[in-house]
Protein backbone atom coordinates (compact mmCIF):
# COMPACT_ATOMS: atom_id res chain seq x y z
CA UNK A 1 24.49 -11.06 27.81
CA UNK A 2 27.46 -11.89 29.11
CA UNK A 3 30.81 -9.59 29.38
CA UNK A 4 32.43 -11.30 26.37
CA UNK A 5 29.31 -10.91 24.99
CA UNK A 6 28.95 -7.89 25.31
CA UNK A 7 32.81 -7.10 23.97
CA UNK A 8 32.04 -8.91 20.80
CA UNK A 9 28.78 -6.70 20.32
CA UNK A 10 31.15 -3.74 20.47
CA UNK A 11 33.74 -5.06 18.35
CA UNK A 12 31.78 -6.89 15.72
CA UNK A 13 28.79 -4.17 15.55
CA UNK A 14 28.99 -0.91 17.20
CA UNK A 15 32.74 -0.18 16.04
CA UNK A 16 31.79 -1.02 12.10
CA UNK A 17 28.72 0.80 12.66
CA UNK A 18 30.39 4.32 14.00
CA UNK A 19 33.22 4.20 10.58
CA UNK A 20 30.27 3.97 8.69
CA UNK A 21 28.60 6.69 10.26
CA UNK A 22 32.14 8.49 10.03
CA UNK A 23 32.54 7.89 6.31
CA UNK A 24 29.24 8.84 5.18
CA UNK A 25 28.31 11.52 7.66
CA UNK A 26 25.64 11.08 10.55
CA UNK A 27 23.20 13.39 8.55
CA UNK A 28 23.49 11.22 5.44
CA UNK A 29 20.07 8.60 4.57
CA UNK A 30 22.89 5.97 3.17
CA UNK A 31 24.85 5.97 6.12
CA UNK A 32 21.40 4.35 7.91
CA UNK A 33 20.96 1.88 4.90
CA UNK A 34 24.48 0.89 5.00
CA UNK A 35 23.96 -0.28 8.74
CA UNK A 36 21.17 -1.92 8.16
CA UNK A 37 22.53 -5.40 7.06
CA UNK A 38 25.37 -4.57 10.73
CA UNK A 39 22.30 -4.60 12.49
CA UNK A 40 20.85 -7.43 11.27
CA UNK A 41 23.72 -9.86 11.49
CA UNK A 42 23.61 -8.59 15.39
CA UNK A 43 19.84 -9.93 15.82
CA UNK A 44 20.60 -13.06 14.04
CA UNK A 45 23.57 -13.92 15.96
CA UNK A 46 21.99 -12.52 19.16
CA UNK A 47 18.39 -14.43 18.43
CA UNK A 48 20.92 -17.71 17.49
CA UNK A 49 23.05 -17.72 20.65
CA UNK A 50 19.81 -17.56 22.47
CA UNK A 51 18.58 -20.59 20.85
CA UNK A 52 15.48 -19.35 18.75
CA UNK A 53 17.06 -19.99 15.14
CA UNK A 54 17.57 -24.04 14.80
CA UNK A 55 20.60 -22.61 12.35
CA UNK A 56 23.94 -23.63 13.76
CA UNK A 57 26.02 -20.94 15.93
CA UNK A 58 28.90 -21.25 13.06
CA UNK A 59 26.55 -19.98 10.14
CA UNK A 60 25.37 -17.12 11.79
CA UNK A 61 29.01 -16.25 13.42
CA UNK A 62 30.40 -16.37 9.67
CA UNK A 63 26.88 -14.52 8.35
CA UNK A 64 27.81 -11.73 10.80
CA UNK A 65 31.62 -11.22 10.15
CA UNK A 66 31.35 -11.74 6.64
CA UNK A 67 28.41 -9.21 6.54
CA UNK A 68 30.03 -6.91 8.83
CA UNK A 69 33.70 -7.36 7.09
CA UNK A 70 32.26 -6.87 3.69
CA UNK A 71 30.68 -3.80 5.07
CA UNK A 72 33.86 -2.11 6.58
CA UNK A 73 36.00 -3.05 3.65
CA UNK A 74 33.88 -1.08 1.05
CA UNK A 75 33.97 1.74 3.71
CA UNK A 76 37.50 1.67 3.94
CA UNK A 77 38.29 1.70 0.33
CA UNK A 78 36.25 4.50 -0.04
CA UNK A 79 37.99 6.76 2.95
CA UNK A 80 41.37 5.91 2.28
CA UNK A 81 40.57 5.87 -1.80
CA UNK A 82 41.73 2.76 -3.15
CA UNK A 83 42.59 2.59 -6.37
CA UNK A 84 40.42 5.94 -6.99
CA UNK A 85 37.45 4.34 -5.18
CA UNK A 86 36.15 7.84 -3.91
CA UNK A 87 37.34 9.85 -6.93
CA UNK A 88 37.74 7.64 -9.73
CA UNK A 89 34.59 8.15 -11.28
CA UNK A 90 31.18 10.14 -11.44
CA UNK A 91 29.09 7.53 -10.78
CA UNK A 92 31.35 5.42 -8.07
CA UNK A 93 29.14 6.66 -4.76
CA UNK A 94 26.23 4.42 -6.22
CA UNK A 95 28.00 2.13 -4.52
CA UNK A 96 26.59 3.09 -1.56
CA UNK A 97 23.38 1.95 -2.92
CA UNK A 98 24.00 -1.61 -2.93
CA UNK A 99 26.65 -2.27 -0.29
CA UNK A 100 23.82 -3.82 1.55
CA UNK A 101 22.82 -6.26 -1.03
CA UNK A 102 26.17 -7.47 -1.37
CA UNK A 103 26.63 -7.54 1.88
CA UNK A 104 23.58 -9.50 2.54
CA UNK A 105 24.99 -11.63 -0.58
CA UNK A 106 28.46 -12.39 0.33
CA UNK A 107 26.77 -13.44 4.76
CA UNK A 108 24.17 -15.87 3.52
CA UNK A 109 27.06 -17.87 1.18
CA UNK A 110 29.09 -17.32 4.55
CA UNK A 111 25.90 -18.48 6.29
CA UNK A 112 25.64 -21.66 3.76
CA UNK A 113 29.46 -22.05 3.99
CA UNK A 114 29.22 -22.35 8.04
CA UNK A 115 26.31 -24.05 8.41
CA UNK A 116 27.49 -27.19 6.08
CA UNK A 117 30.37 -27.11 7.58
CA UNK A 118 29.38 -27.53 10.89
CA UNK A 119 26.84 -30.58 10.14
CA UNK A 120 30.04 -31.85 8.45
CA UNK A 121 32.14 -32.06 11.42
CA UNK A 122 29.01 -33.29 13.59
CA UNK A 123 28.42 -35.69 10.97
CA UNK A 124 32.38 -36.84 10.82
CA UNK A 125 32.11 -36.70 14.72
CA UNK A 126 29.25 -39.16 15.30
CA UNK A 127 30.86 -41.90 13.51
């Protein structure tokens, strides 16, 4: 990896990763299923930019900051409490049950999203 590389691993993966981890508390089983979908979107985009995915480097880019985004912004409603995100109701840490699978949810439309859009503009381009 290279050293930009490397500075977009720590700003795209290991930064989101830590507030979860400082949200939820290091001890906490969620915290480690909340990072899952992070960690993923880094092995996609690092498997991509190495060439072993045939999906364009502009799906997985937007998979991996809308995955990651998504990720934080839950997180950040919660710690500063948001409309009463954290306290609003009994039931409103379930939450932290499926952040991943709308996480997952909201990178793969990202992923769809980039991806056509790049074989648009190489489409538009080869004409």
């Amino acid at each position: 990896m290279t050293k930009s590389h490397n500075l977009i691993a720590v700003g795209l993966f290991i930064l989101p990763a830590f507030f979860v981890f400082s949200v939820e508390g290091y001890l906490n089983p969620f915290a480690y299923w909340n990072t899952a979908p992070i960690l993923l979107a880094w092995f996609i985009l690092r498997d991509t930019d190495k060439g072993e995915f045939e999906i364009p480097l502009a799906g997985t880019l937007t998979f991996s900051v809308l995955t990651v985004g998504f990720i934080v912004l839950i997180h950040m409603a919660w710690f500063f409490n948001w409309g009463d995100t954290a306290t609003g109701s009994s039931t409103s840490g379930l939450i932290f049950i499926f952040i991943p699978i709308y996480a997952l949810a909201v990178g793969v439309l990202g992923l769809l999203l980039g991806w056509g859009g790049q074989k648009l503009v190489e489409t538009i381009r080869k004409r």
